[in-house]
N, C-alpha and C. Protein backbone atom coordinates (compact mmCIF):
# COMPACT_ATOMS: atom_id res chain seq x y z
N UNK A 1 0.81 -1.18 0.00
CA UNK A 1 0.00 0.00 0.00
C UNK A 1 0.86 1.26 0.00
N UNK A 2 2.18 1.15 0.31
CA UNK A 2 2.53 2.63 0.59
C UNK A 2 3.47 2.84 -0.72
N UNK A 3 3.53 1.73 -1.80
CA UNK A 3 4.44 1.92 -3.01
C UNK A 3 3.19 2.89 -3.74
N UNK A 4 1.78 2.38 -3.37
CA UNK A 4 0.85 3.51 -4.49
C UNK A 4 0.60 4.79 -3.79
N UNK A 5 0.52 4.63 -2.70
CA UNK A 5 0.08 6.11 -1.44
C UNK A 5 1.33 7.37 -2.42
N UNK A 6 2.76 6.73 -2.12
CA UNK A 6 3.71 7.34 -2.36
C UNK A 6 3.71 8.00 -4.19
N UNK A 7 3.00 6.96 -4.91
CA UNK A 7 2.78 6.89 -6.65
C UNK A 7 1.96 7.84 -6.61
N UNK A 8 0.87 7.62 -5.97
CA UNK A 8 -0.33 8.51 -5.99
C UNK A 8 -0.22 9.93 -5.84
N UNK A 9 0.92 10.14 -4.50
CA UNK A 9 1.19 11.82 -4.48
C UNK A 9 1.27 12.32 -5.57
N UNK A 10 2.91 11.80 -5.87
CA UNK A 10 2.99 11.80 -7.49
C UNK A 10 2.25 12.69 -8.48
N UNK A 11 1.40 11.56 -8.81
CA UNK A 11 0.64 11.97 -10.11
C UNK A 11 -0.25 12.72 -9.32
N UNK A 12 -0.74 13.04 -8.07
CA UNK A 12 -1.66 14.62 -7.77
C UNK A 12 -0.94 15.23 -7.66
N UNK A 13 0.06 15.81 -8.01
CA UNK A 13 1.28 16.77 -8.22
C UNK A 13 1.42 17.18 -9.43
N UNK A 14 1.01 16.76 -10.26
CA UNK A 14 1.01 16.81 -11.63
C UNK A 14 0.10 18.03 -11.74
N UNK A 15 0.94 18.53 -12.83
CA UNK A 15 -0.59 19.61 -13.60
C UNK A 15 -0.71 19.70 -14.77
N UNK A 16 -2.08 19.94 -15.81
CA UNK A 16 -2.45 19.74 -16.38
C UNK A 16 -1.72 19.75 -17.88
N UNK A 17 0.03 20.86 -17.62
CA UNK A 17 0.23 20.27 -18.84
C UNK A 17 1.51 19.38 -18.79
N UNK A 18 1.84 18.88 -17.51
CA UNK A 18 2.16 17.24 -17.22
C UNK A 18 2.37 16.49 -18.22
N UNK A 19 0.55 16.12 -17.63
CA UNK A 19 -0.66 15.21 -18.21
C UNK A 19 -0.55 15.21 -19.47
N UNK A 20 -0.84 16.57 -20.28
CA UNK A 20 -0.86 17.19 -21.63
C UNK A 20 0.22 15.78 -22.33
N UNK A 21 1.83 16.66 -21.73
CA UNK A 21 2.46 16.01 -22.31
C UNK A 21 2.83 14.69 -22.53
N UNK A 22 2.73 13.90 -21.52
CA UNK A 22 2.78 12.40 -20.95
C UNK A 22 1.84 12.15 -22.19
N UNK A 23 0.32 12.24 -22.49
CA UNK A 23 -0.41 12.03 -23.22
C UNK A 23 -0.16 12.08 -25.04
N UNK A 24 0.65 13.28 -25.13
CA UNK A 24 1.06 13.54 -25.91
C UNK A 24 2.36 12.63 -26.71
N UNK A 25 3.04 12.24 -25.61
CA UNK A 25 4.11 11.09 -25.99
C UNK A 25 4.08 9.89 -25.99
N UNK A 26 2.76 9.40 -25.14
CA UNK A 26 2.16 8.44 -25.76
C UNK A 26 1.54 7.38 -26.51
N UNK A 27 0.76 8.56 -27.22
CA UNK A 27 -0.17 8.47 -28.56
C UNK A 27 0.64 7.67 -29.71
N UNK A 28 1.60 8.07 -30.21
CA UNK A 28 2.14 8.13 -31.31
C UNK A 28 2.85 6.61 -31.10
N UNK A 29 3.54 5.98 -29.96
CA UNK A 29 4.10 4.52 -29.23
C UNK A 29 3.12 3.58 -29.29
N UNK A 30 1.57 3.87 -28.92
CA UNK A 30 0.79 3.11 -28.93
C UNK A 30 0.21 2.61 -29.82
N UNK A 31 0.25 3.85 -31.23
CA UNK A 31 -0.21 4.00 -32.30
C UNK A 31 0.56 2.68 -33.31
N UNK A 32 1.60 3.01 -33.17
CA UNK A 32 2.76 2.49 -33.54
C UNK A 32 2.84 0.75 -33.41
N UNK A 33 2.68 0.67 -32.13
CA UNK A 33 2.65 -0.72 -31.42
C UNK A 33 1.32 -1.26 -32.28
N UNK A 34 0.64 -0.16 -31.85
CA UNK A 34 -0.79 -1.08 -32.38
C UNK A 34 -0.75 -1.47 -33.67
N UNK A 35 -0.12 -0.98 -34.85
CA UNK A 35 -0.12 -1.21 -36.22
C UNK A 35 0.80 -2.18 -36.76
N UNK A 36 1.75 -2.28 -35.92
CA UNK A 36 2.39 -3.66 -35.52
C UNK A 36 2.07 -4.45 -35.21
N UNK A 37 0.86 -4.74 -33.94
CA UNK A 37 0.67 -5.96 -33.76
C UNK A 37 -0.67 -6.12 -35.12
N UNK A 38 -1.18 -5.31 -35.23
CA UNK A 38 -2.66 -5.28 -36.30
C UNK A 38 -2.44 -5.80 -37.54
N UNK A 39 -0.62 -5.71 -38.20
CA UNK A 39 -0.21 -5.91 -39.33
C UNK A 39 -0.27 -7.62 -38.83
N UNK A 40 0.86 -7.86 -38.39
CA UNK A 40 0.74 -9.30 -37.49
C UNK A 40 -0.41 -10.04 -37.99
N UNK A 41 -0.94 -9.79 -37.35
CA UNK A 41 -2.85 -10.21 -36.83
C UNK A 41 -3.04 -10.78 -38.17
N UNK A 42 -3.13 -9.67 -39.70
CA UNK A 42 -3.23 -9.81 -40.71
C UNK A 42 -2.79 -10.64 -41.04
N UNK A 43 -1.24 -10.76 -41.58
CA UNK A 43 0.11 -11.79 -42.05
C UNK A 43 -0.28 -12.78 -41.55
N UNK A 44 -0.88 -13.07 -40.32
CA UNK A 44 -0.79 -15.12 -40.32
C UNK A 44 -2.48 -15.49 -40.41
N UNK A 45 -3.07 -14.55 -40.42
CA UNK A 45 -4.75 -14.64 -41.03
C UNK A 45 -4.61 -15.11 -42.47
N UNK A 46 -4.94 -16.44 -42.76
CA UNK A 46 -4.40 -17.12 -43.78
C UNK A 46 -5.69 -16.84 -44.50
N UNK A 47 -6.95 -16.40 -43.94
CA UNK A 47 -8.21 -16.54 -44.48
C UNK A 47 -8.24 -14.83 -44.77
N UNK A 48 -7.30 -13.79 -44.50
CA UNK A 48 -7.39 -12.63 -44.67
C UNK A 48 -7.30 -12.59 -46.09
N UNK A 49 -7.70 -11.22 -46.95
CA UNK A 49 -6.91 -10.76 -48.16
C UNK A 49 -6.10 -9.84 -47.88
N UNK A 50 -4.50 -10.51 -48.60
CA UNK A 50 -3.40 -10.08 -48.73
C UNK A 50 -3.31 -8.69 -49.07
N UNK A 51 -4.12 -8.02 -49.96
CA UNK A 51 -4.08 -6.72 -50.54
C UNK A 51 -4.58 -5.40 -48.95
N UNK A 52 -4.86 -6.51 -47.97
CA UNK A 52 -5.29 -5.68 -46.89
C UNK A 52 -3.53 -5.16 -45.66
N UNK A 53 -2.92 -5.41 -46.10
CA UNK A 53 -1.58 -5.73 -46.00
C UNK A 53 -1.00 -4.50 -46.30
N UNK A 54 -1.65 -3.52 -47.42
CA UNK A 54 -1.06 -2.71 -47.82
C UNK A 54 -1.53 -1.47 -46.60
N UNK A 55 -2.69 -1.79 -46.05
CA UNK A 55 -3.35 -0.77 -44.96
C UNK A 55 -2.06 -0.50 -44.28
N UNK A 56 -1.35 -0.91 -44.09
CA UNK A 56 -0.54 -1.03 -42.97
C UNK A 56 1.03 -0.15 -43.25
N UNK A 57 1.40 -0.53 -44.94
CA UNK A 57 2.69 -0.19 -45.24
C UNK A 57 2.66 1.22 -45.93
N UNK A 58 3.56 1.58 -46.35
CA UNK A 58 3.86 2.70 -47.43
C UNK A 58 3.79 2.15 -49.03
N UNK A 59 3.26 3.06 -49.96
CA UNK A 59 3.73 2.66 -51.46
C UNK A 59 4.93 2.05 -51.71
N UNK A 60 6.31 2.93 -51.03
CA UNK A 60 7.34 3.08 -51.31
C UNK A 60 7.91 1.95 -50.40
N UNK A 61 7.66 1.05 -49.68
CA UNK A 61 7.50 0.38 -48.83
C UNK A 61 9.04 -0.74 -48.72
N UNK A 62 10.06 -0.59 -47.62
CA UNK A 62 11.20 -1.43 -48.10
C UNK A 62 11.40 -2.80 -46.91
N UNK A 63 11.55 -3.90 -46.99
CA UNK A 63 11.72 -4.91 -46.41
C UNK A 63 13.34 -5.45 -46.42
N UNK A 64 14.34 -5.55 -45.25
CA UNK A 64 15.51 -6.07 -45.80
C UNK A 64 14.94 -7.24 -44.74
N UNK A 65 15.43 -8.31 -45.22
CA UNK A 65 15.59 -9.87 -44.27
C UNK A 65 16.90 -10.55 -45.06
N UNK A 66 17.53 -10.39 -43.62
CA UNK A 66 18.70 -11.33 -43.63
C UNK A 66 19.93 -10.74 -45.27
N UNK A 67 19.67 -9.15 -45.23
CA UNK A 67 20.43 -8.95 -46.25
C UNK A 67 19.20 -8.65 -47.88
N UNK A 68 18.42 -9.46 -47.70
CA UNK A 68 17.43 -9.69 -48.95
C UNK A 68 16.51 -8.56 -48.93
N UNK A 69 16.21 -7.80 -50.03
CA UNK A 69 15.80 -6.35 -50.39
C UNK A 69 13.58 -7.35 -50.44
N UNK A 70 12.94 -6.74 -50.30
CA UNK A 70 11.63 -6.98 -50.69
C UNK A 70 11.05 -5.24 -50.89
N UNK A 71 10.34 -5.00 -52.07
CA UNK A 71 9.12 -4.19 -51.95
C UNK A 71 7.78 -4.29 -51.34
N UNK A 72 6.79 -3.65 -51.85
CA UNK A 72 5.97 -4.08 -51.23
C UNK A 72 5.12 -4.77 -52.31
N UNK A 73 5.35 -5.20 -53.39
CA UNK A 73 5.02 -6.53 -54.54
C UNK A 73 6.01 -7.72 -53.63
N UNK A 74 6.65 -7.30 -53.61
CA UNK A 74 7.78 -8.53 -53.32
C UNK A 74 6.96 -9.11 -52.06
N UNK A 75 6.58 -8.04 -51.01
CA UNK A 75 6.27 -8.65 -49.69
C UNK A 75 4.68 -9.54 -49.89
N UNK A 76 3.90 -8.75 -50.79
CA UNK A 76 2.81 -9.64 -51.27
C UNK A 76 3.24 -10.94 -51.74
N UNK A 77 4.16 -11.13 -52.48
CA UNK A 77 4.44 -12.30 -53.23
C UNK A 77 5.02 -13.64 -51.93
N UNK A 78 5.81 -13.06 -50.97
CA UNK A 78 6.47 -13.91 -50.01
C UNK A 78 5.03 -14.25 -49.04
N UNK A 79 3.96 -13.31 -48.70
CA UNK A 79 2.73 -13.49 -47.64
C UNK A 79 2.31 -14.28 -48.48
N UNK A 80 1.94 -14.47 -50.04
CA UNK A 80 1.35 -15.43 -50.88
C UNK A 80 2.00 -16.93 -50.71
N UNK A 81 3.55 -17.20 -50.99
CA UNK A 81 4.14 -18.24 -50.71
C UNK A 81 3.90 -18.91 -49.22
N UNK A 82 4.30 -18.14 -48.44
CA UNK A 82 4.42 -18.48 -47.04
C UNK A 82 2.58 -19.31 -46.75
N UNK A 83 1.92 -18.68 -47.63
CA UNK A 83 0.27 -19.33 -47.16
C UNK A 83 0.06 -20.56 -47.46
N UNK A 84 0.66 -20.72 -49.19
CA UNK A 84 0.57 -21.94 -49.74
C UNK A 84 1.67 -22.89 -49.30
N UNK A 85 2.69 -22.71 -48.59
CA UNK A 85 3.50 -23.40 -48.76
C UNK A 85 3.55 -24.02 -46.93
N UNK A 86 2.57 -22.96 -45.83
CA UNK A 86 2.49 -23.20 -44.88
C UNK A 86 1.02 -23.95 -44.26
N UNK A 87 0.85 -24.45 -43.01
CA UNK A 87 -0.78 -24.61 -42.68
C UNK A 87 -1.10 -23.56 -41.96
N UNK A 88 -0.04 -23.11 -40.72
CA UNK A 88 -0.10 -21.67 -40.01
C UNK A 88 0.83 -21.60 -39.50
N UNK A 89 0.55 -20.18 -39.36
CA UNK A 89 2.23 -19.37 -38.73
C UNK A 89 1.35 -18.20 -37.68
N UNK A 90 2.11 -18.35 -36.58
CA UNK A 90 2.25 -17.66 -35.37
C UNK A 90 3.05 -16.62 -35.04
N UNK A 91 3.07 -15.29 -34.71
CA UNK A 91 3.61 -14.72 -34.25
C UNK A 91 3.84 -14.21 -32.91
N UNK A 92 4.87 -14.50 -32.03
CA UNK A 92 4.50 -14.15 -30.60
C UNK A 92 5.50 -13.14 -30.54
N UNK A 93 5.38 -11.81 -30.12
CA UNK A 93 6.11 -10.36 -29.92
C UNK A 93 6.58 -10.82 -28.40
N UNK A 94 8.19 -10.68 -28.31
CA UNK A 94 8.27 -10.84 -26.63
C UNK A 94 8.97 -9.04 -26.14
N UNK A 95 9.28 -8.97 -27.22
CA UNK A 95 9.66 -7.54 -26.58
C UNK A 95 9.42 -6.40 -27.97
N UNK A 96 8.49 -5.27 -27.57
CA UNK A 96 8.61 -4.29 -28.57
C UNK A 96 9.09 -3.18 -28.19
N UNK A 97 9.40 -2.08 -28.87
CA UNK A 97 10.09 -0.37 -28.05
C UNK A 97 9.75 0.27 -29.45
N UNK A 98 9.02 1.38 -29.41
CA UNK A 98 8.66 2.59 -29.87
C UNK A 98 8.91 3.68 -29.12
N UNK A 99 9.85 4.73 -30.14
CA UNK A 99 10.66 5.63 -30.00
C UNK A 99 10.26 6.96 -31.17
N UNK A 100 9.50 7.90 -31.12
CA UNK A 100 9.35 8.73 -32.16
C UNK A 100 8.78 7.64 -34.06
N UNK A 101 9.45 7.92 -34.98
CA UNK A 101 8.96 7.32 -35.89
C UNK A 101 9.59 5.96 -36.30
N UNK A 102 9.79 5.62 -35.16
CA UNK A 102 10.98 3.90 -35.14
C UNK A 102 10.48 3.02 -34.12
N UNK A 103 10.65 1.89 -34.34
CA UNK A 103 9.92 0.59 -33.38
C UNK A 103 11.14 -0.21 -33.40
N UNK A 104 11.15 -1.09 -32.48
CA UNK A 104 12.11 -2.87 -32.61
C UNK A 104 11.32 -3.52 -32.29
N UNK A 105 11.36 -5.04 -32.80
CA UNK A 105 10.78 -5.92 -32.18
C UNK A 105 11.76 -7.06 -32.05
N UNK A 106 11.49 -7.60 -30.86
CA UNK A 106 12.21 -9.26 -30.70
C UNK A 106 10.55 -10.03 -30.78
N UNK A 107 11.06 -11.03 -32.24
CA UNK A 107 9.65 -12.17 -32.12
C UNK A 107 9.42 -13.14 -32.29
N UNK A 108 8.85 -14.10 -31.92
CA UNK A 108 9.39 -15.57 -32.66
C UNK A 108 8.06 -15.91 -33.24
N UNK A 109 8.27 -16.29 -34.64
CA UNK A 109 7.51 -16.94 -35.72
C UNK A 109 7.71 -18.44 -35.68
N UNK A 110 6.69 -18.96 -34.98
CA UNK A 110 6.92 -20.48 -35.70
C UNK A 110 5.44 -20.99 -36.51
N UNK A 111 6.10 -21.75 -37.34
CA UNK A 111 6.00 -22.23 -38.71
C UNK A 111 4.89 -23.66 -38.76
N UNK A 112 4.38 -24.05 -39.19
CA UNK A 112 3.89 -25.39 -38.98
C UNK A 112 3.35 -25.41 -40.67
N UNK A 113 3.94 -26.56 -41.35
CA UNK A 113 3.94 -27.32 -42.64
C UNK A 113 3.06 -28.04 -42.87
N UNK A 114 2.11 -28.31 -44.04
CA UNK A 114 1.14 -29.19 -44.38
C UNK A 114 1.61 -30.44 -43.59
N UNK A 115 2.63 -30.17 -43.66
CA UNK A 115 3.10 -31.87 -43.58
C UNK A 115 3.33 -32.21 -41.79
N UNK A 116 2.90 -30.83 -41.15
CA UNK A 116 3.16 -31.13 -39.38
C UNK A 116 4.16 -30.85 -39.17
N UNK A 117 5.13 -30.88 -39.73
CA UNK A 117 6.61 -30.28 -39.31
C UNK A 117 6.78 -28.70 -38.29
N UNK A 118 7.46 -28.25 -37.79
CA UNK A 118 7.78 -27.10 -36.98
C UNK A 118 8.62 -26.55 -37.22
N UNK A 119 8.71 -25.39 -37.15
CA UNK A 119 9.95 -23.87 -37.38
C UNK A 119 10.16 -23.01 -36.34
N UNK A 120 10.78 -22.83 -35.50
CA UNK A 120 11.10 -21.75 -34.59
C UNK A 120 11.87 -20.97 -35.20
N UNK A 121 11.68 -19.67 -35.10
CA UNK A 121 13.24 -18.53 -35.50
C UNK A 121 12.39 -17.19 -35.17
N UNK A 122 13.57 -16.93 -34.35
CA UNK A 122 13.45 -16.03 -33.77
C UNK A 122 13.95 -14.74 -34.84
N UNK A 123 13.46 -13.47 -34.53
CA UNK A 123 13.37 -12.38 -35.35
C UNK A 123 13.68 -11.08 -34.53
N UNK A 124 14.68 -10.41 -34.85
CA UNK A 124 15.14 -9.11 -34.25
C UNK A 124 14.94 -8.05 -35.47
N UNK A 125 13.22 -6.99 -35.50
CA UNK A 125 13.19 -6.41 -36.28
C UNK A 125 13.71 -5.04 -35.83
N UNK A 126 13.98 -4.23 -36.95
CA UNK A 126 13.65 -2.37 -36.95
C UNK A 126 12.66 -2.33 -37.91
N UNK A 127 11.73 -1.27 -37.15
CA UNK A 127 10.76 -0.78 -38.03
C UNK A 127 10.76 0.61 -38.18
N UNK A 128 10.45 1.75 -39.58
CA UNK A 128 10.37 2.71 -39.69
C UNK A 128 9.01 3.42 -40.20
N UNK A 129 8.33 4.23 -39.16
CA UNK A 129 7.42 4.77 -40.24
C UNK A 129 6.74 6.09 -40.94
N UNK A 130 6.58 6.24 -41.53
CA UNK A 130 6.12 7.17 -42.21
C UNK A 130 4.40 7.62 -41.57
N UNK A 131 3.89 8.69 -40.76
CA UNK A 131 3.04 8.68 -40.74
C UNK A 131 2.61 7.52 -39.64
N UNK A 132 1.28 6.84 -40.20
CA UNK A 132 1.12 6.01 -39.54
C UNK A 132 1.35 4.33 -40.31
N UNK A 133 1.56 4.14 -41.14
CA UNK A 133 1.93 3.79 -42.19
C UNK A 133 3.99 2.96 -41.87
N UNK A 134 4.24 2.04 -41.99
CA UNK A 134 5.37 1.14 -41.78
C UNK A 134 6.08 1.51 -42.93
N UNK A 135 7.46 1.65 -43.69
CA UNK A 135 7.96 2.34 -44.76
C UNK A 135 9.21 1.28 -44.92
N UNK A 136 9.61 0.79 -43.31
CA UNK A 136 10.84 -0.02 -43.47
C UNK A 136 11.13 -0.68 -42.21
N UNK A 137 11.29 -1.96 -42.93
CA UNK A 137 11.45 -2.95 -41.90
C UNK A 137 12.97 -3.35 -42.36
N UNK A 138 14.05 -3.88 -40.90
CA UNK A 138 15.24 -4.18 -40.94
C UNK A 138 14.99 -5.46 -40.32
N UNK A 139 15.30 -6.74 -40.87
CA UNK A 139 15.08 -7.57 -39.78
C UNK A 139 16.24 -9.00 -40.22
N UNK A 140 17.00 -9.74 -38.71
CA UNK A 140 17.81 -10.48 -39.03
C UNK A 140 17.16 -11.75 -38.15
N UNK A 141 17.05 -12.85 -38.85
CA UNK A 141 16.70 -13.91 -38.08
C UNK A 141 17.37 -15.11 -37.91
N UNK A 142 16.90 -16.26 -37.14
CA UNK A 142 17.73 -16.82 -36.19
C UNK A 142 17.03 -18.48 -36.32
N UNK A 143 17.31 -19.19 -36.96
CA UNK A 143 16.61 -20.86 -36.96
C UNK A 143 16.63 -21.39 -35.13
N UNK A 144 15.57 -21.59 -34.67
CA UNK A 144 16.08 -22.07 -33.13
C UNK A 144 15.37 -23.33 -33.44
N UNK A 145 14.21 -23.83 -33.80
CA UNK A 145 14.04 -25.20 -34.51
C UNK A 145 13.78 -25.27 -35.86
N UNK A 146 14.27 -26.15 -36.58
CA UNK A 146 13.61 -26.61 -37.45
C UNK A 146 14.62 -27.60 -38.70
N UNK A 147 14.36 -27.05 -40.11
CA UNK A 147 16.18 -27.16 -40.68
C UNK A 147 16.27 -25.67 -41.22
N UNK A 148 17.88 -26.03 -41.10
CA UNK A 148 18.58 -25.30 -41.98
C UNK A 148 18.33 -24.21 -42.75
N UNK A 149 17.02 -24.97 -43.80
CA UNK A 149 16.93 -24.01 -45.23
C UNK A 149 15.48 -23.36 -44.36
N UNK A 150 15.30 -23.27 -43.33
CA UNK A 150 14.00 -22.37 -42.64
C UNK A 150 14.40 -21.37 -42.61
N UNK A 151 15.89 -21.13 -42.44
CA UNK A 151 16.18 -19.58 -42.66
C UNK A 151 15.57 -18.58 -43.92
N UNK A 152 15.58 -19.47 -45.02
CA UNK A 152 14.64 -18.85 -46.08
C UNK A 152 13.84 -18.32 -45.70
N UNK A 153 12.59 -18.87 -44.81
CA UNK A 153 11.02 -18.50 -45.03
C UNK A 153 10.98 -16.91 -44.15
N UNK A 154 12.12 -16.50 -44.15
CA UNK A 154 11.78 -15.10 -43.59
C UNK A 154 11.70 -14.21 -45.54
N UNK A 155 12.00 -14.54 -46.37
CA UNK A 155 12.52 -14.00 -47.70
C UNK A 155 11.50 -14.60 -48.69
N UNK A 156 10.98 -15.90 -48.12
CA UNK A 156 10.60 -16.85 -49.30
C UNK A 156 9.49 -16.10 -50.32
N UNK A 157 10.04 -16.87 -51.30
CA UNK A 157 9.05 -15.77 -52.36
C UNK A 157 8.50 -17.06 -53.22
């Protein structure tokens, strides 16, 4: 009780343009986060349409994985592969940070194959955006199960 008594002074100490600002720096992290996880949500919605994908990015839109350049045709073409070539894919975010018009994420995607098989790999992204709108993703990933050539399916086209 006395860690919130003490919290509580606190924030009644505050004045209104505090608040203002706290609120103000906010917005834009949450915004951010949220269009991240919302893009997510989309990408392993196997029953989604792909063209809804674009809600999320820029025209100009750049993807590097593991060195490998994607547009945002290119990134349609790899969400197309990854559907047919997968049964479902998971994304679990364990750590995100939004900072002005930049995000990271640590995440692990695993994979599951018509055939039952499993993929773990873990994913250390940068994200950049434009607006509200994603413009550029940096991301290097990491096989923790599966084989070898799973390192592809971050690129697969």
């Amino acid at each position: 009780m006395t860690y919130f008594r003490e919290h509580a002074m606190f924030f009644s100490n505050m004045t209104s343009d505090d608040i203002q600002k706290i609120n103000g720096g906010f917005m834009p992290l949450e915004k951010h986060e949220r269009t991240i996880r919302q893009m997510f949500a989309t990408f392993t919605d196997f029953t989604s349409d792909i063209s809804e994908l674009s809600n999320f990015m820029t025209t100009d839109y750049r993807q590097f994985v593991d060195g490998q350049e994607m547009t945002l045709d290119d990134f349609r073409t790899h969400t197309t592969a990854l559907r047919s070539g997968l049964r479902k894919l998971d994304i679990s975010i364990q750590h995100i940070l939004c900072d002005g018009d930049s995000a990271a994420t640590v995440h692990f995607a695993r994979a599951t194959r018509h055939s039952g098989e499993h993929s773990l790999i873990k994913v250390i992204a940068f994200y950049r955006f434009r607006g509200a709108r994603i413009c550029l993703v940096d991301e290097l990933t990491h096989v923790i199960e599966g084989h070898h050539e799973d390192k592809a399916l971050g690129s697969l086209q």
